[in-house]
N, C-alpha and C. Protein backbone atom coordinates (compact mmCIF):
# COMPACT_ATOMS: atom_id res chain seq x y z
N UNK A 1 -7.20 24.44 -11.45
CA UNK A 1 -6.53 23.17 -11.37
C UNK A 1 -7.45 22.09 -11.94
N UNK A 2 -6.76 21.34 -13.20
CA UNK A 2 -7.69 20.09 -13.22
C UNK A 2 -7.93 19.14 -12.96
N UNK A 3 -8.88 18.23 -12.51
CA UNK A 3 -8.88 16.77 -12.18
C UNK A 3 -7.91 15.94 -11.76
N UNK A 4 -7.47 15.73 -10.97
CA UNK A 4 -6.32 14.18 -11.38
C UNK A 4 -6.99 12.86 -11.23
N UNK A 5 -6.66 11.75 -12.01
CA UNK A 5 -6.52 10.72 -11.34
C UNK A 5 -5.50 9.99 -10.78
N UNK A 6 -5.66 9.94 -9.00
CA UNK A 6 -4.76 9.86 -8.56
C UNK A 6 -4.14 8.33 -8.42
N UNK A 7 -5.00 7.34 -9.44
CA UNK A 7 -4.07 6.01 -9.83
C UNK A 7 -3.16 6.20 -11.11
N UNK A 8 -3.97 7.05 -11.81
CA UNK A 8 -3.20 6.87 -13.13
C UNK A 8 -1.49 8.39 -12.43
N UNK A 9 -1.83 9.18 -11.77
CA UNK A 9 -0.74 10.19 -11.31
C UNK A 9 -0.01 9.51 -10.11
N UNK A 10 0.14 8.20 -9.60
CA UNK A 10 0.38 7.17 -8.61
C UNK A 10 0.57 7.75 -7.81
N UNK A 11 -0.78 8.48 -7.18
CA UNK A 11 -0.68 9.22 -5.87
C UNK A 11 -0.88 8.05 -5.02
N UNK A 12 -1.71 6.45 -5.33
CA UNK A 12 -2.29 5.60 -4.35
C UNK A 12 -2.15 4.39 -5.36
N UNK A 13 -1.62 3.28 -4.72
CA UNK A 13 -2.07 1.98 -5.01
C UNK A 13 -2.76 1.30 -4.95
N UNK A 14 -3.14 0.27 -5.26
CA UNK A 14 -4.54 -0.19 -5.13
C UNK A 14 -4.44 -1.80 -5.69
N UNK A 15 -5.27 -2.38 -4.36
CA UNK A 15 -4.68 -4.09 -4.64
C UNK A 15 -6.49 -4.59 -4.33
N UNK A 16 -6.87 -5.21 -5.44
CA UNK A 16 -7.74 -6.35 -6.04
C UNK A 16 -8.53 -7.48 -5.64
N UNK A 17 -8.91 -7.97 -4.59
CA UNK A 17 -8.98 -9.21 -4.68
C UNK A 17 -10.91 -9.79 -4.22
N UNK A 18 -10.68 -11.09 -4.44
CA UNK A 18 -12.20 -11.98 -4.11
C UNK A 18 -11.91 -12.47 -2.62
N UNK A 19 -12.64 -12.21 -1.43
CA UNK A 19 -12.59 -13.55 -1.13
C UNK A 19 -14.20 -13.85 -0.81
N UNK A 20 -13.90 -15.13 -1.17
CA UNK A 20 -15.65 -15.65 -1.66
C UNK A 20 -16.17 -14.55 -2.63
N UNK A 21 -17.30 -14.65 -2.35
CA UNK A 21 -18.10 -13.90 -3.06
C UNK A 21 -18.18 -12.34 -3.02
N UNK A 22 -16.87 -12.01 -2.28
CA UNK A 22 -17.30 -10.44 -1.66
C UNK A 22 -15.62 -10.16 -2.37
N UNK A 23 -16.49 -8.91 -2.94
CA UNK A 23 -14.61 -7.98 -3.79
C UNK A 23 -14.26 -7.37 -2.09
N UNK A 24 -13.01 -7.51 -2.17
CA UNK A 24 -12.33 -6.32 -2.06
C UNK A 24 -10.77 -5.89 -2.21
N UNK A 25 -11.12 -4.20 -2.16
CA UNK A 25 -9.94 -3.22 -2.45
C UNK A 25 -9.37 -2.65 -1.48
N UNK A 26 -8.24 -2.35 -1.13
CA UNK A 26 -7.65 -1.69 -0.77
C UNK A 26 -6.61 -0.95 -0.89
N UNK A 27 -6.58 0.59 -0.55
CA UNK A 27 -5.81 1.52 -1.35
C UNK A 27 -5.01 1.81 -0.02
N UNK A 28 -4.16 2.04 -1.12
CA UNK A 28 -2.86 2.93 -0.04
C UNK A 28 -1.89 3.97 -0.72
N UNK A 29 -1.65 5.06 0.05
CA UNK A 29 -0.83 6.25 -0.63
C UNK A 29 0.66 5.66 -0.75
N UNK A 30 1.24 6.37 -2.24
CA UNK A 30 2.51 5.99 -2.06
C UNK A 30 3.38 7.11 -2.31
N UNK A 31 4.86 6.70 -2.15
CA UNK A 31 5.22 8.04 -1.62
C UNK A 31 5.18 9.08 -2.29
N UNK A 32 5.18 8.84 -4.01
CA UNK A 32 4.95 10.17 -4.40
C UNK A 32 3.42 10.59 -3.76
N UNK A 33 2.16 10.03 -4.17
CA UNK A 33 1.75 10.76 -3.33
C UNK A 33 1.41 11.57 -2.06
N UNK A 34 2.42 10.64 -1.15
CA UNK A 34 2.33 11.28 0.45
C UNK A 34 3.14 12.97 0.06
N UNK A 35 3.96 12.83 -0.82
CA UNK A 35 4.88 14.23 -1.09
C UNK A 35 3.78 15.36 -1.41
N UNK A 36 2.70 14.49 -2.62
CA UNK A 36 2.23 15.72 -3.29
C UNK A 36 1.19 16.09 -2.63
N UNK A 37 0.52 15.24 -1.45
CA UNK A 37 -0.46 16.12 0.08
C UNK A 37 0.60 16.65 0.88
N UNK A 38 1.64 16.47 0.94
CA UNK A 38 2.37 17.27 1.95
C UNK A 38 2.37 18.77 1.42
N UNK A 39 2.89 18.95 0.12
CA UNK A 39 3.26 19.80 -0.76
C UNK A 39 1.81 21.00 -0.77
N UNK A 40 0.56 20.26 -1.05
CA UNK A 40 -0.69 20.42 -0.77
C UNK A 40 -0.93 21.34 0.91
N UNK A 41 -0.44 20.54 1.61
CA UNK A 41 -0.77 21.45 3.15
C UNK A 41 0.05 22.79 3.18
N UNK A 42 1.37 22.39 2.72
CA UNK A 42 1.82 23.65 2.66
C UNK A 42 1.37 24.81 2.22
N UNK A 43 0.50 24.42 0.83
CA UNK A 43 0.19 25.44 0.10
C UNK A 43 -1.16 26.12 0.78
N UNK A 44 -1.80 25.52 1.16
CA UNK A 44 -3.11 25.83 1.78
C UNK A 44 -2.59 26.23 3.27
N UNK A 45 -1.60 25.76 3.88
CA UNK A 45 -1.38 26.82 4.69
C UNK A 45 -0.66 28.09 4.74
N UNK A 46 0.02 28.32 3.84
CA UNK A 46 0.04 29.55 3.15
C UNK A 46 -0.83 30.50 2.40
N UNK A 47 -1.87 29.62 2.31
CA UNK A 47 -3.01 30.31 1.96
C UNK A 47 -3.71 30.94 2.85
N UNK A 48 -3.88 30.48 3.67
CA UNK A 48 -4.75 30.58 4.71
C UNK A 48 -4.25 31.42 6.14
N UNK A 49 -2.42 31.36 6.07
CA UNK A 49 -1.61 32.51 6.74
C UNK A 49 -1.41 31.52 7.94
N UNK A 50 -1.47 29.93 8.16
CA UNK A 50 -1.33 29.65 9.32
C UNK A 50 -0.27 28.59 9.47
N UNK A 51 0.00 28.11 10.41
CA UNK A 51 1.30 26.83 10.47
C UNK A 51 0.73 26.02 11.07
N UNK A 52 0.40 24.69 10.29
CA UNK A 52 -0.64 23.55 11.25
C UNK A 52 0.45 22.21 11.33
N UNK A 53 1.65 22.48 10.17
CA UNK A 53 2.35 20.59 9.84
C UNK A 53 3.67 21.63 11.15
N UNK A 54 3.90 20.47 11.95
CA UNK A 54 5.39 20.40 12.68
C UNK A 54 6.94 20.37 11.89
């Protein structure tokens, strides 16, 4: 499997800002990406032979 980036694959958003002199960011998943970790547990719990999501 290769790399993603998961802004440019809009697994997460991501908002910008100053205040004063100090950056900050904050990210948040959106829904495609909440799908493609869900999609993700599944697979790894099938991997792994166990049932962990409700």
């Amino acid at each position: 499997m290769l790399p993603v980036d998961v802004e440019d694959a809009d697994y997460v958003a991501t908002t910008k800002e100053f205040r004063g002199a100090k950056p900050r960011t904050w990210i948040e998943a959106t829904e495609t990406g909440r799908k493609a970790f869900a999609g993700y547990l599944v697979n790894l719990e099938r991997a792994l032979g166990v049932r962990m999501s409700p």
